[in-house]
Protein backbone atom coordinates (compact mmCIF):
# COMPACT_ATOMS: atom_id res chain seq x y z
CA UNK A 1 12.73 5.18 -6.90
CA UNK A 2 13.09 3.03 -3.89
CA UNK A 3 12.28 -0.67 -4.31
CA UNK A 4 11.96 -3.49 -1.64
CA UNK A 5 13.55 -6.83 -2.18
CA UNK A 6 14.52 -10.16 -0.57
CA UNK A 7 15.48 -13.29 -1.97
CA UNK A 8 16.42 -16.42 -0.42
CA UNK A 9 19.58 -17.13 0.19
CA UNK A 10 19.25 -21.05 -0.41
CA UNK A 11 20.19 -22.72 2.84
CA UNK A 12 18.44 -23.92 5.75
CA UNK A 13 20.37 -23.60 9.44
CA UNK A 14 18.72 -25.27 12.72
CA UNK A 15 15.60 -24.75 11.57
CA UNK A 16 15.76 -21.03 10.15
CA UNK A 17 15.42 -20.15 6.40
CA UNK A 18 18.37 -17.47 5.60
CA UNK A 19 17.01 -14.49 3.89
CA UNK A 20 18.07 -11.12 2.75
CA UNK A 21 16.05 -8.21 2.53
CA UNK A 22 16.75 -4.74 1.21
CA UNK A 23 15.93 -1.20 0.02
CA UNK A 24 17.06 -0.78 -3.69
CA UNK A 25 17.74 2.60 -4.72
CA UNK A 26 16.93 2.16 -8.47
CA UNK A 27 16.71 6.20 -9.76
CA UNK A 28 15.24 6.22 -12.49
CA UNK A 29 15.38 2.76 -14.03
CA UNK A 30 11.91 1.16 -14.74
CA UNK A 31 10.61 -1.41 -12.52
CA UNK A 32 12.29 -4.32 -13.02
CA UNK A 33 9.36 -7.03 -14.56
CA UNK A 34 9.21 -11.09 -13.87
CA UNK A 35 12.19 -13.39 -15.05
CA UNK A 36 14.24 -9.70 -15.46
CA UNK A 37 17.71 -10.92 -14.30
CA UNK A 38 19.60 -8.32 -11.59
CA UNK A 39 23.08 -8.37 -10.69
CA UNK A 40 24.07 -6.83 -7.35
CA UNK A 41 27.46 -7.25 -7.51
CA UNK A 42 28.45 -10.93 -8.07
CA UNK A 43 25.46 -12.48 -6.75
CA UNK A 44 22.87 -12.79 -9.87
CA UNK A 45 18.87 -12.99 -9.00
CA UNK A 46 15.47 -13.32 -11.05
CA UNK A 47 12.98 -11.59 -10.46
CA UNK A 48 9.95 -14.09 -9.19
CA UNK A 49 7.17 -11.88 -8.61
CA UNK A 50 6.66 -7.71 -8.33
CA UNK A 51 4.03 -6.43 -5.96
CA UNK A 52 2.83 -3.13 -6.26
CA UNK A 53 0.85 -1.27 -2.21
CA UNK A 54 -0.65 1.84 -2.62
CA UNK A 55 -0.52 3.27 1.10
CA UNK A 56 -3.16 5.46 1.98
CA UNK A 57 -2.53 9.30 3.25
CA UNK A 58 -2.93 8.80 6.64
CA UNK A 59 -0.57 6.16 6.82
CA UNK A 60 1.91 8.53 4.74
CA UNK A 61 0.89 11.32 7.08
CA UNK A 62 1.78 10.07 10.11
CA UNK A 63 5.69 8.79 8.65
CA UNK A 64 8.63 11.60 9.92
CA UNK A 65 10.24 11.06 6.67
CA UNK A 66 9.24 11.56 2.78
CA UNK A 67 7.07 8.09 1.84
CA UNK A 68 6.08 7.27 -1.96
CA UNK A 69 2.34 6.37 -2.68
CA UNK A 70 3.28 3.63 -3.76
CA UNK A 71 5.64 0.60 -2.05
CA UNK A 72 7.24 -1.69 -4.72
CA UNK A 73 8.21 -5.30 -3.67
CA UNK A 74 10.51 -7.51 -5.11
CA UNK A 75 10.93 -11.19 -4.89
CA UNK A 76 14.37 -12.39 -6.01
CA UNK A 77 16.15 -15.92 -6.59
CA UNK A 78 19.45 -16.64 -6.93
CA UNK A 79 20.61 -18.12 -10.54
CA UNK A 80 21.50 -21.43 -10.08
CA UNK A 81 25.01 -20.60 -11.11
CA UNK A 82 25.34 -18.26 -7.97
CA UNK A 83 23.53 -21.04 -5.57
CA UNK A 84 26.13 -23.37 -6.60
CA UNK A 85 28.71 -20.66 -5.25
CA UNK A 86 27.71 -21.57 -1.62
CA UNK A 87 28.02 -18.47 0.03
CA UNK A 88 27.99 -18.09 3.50
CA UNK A 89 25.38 -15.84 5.03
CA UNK A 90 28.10 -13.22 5.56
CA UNK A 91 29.43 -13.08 2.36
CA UNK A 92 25.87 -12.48 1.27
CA UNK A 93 26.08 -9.47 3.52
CA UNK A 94 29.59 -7.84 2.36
CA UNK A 95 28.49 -7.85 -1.02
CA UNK A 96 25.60 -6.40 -0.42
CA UNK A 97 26.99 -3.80 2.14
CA UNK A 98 29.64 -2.66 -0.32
CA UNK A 99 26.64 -1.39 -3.22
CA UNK A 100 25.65 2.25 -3.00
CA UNK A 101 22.18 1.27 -4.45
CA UNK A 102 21.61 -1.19 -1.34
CA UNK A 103 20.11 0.56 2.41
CA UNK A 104 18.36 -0.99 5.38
CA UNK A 105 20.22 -4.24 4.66
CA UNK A 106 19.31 -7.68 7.25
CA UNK A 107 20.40 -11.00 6.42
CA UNK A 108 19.54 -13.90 8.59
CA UNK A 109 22.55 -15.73 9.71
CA UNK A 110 24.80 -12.67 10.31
């Protein structure tokens, strides 16, 4: 199952909020629930809030590539052990990168 996430990533630079946002390949784990605690690699989230879309069939029609019913949405934050880490925006990124669970990876700042 693919699952959409982003957390913050805790720092604010000229102006801009630094994000990161991500497709999460889970297979066939459940969906992960409120205050459920993810690691991706050495960066440890919560989970703040799950939002479930249904999309309708002609939006899923009109998509050249296979699209679930139903887009899951994660909202992560970072532990406050892993905030206090004060990773750059790029480090965010090459620890992400390097997880074969993690596609259509952006962070802000990079």
């Amino acid at each position: 199952m693919r699952v959409y996430a982003a957390f913050d990533l805790g720092f604010e630079r000229d102006g801009v909020e630094h994000t990161a946002e991500f497709a999460w390949e889970t297979g066939e784990l459940p969906v992960p629930r409120r205050r459920d605690r993810i690691a991706f690699g050495e960066l440890i989230t919560v989970v703040d809030r799950v939002q479930y879309s249904c999309l309708d069939a002609g939006y899923i029609a009109t998509r050249d590539h296979e699209e679930s019913p139903v887009k899951i949405d994660l909202w992560l934050r970072l532990t406050k052990a892993t905030r206090q880490g004060k990773y750059e925006p790029q480090e965010f990124h090459s620890i992400l990168s390097e997880l074969p669970s993690v596609a259509d990876l952006c962070v802000t700042g990079v």
